[in-house]
Each structure stands twice: as structure tokens, then as C-alpha cells.
Protein backbone atom coordinates (compact mmCIF):
# COMPACT_ATOMS: atom_id res chain seq x y z
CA UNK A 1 0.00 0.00 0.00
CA UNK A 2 1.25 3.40 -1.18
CA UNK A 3 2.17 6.00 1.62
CA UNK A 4 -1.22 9.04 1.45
CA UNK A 5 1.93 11.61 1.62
CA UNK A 6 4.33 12.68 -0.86
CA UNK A 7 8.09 11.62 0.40
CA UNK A 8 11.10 11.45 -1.43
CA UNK A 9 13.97 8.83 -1.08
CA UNK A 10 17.37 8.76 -1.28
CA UNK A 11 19.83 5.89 -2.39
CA UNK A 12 23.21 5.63 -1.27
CA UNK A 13 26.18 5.20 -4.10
CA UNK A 14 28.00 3.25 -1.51
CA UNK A 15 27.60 0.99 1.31
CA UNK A 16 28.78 3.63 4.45
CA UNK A 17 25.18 5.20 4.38
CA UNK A 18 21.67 4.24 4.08
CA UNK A 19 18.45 5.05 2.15
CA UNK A 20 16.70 7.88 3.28
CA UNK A 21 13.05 8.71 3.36
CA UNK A 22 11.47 11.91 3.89
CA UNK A 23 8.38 12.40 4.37
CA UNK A 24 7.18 16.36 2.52
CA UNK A 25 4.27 17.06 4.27
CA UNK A 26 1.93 20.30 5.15
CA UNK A 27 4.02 22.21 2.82
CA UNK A 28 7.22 21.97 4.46
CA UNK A 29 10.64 22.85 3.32
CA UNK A 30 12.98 20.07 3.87
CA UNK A 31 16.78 21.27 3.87
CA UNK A 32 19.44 19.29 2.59
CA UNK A 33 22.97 19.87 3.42
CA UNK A 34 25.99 19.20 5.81
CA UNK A 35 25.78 18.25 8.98
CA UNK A 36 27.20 21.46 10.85
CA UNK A 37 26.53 20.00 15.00
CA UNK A 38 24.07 18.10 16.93
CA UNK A 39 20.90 19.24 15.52
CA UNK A 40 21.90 18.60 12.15
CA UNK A 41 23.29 14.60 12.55
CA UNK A 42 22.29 12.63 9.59
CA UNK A 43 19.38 10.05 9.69
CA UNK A 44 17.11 8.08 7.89
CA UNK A 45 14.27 10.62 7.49
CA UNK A 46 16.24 14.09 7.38
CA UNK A 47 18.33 15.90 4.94
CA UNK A 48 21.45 15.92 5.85
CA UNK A 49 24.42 14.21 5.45
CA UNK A 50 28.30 13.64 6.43
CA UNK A 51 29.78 14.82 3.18
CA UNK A 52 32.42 17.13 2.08
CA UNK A 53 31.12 18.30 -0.73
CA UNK A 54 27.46 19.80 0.13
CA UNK A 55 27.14 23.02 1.42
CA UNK A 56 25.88 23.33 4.77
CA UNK A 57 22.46 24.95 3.02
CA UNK A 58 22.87 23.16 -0.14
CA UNK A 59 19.09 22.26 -1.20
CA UNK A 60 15.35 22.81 -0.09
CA UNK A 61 12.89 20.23 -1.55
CA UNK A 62 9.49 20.43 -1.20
CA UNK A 63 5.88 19.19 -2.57
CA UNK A 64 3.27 21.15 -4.06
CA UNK A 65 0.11 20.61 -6.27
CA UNK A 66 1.14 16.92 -6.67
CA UNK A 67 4.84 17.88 -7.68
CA UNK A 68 7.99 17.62 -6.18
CA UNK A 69 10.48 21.04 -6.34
CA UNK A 70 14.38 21.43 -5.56
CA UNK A 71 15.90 24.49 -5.29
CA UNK A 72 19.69 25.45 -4.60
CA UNK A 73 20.25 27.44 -1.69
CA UNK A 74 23.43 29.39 -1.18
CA UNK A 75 25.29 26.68 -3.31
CA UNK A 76 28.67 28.24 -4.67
CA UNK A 77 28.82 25.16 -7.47
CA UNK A 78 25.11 25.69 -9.32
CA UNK A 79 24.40 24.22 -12.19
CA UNK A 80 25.32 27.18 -14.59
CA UNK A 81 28.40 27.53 -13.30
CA UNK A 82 29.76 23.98 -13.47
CA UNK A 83 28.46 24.12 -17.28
CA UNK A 84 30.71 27.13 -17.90
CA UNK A 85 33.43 25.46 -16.36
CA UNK A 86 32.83 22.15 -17.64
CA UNK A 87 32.70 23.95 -20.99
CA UNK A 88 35.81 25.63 -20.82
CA UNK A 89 38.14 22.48 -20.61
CA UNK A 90 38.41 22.24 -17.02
CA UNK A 91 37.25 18.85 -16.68
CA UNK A 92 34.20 17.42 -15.34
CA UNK A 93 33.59 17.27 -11.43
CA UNK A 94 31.29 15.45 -9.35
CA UNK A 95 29.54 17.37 -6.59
């Protein structure tokens, strides 16, 4: 039986973490990013993770009208500018 709440899930590229689920209810912004301290320690139904290479505000997902939004937030990498750099020779980089 399907879940009467929009959620999103995450799958791990390697076998340190685990899958994720987060549930997007009532309109509510979930943050994804770094964990920074104690409030912020990753688990299986928050946004954030032990990883070098997010931003501590990297992402805000949400639902609304039956859709499901991302948004950088204060992300110094965005997509444009890793095309431009991609573009001009400097190699391709994983974030």
C-alpha cells in the first residue's frame, strides 16, 4: 500500500550510508545539506548528510500541487556555473 503523503527517497552510491526517506508534508521545506553540529546529525528521514562536498544549506525540496520542487540554496557550485566550467576544458567534477 502506497504512503497518502508525498516523500522522497534517497539511495546511497555506496555501502557507508543508508536510504533515506522523507516524508514532505503540510508544505514543508525540507533542507538538505551538511551536517554542521548536533541538531543537524544525519538520519534516515532528514536531509542531511556527512559529506564534504554539500554546502551546509545546499538544497530545499518540497511538494506542491502533486509535484515535487528542488531548489539550490546558497550553493557556490550551481548548475550554470559547473556548465561554464565544464565547458571551458576544465574537466568534469562530481559534486
Amino acid at each position: 500500500m502506497l504512503p497518502s503523503f508525498p516523500a522522497l527517497y534517497l539511495y546511497p552510491l555506496n555501502a557507508d550510508s543508508f536510504v533515506k526517506h522523507i516524508n514532505l508534508t503540510n508544505n514543508q521545506r525540507v533542507k538538505i545539506g551538511r551536517q554542521t553540529n548536533a541538531r543537524t546529525v544525519p538520519a534516515e528521514n532528514n536531509g542531511y548528510f556527512d559529506s564534504k562536498v554539500l554546502s551546509r544549506q545546499h538544497a530545499e525540496v518540497w511538494e506542491e500541487n502533486n509535484k515535487i520542487f528542488i531548489k539550490d540554496v546558497k550553493f557556490e557550485w550551481d548548475i550554470h556555473q559547473r556548465r561554464e566550467i565544464e565547458s571551458r576544458g576544465a574537466g568534469k567534477r562530481t559534486i
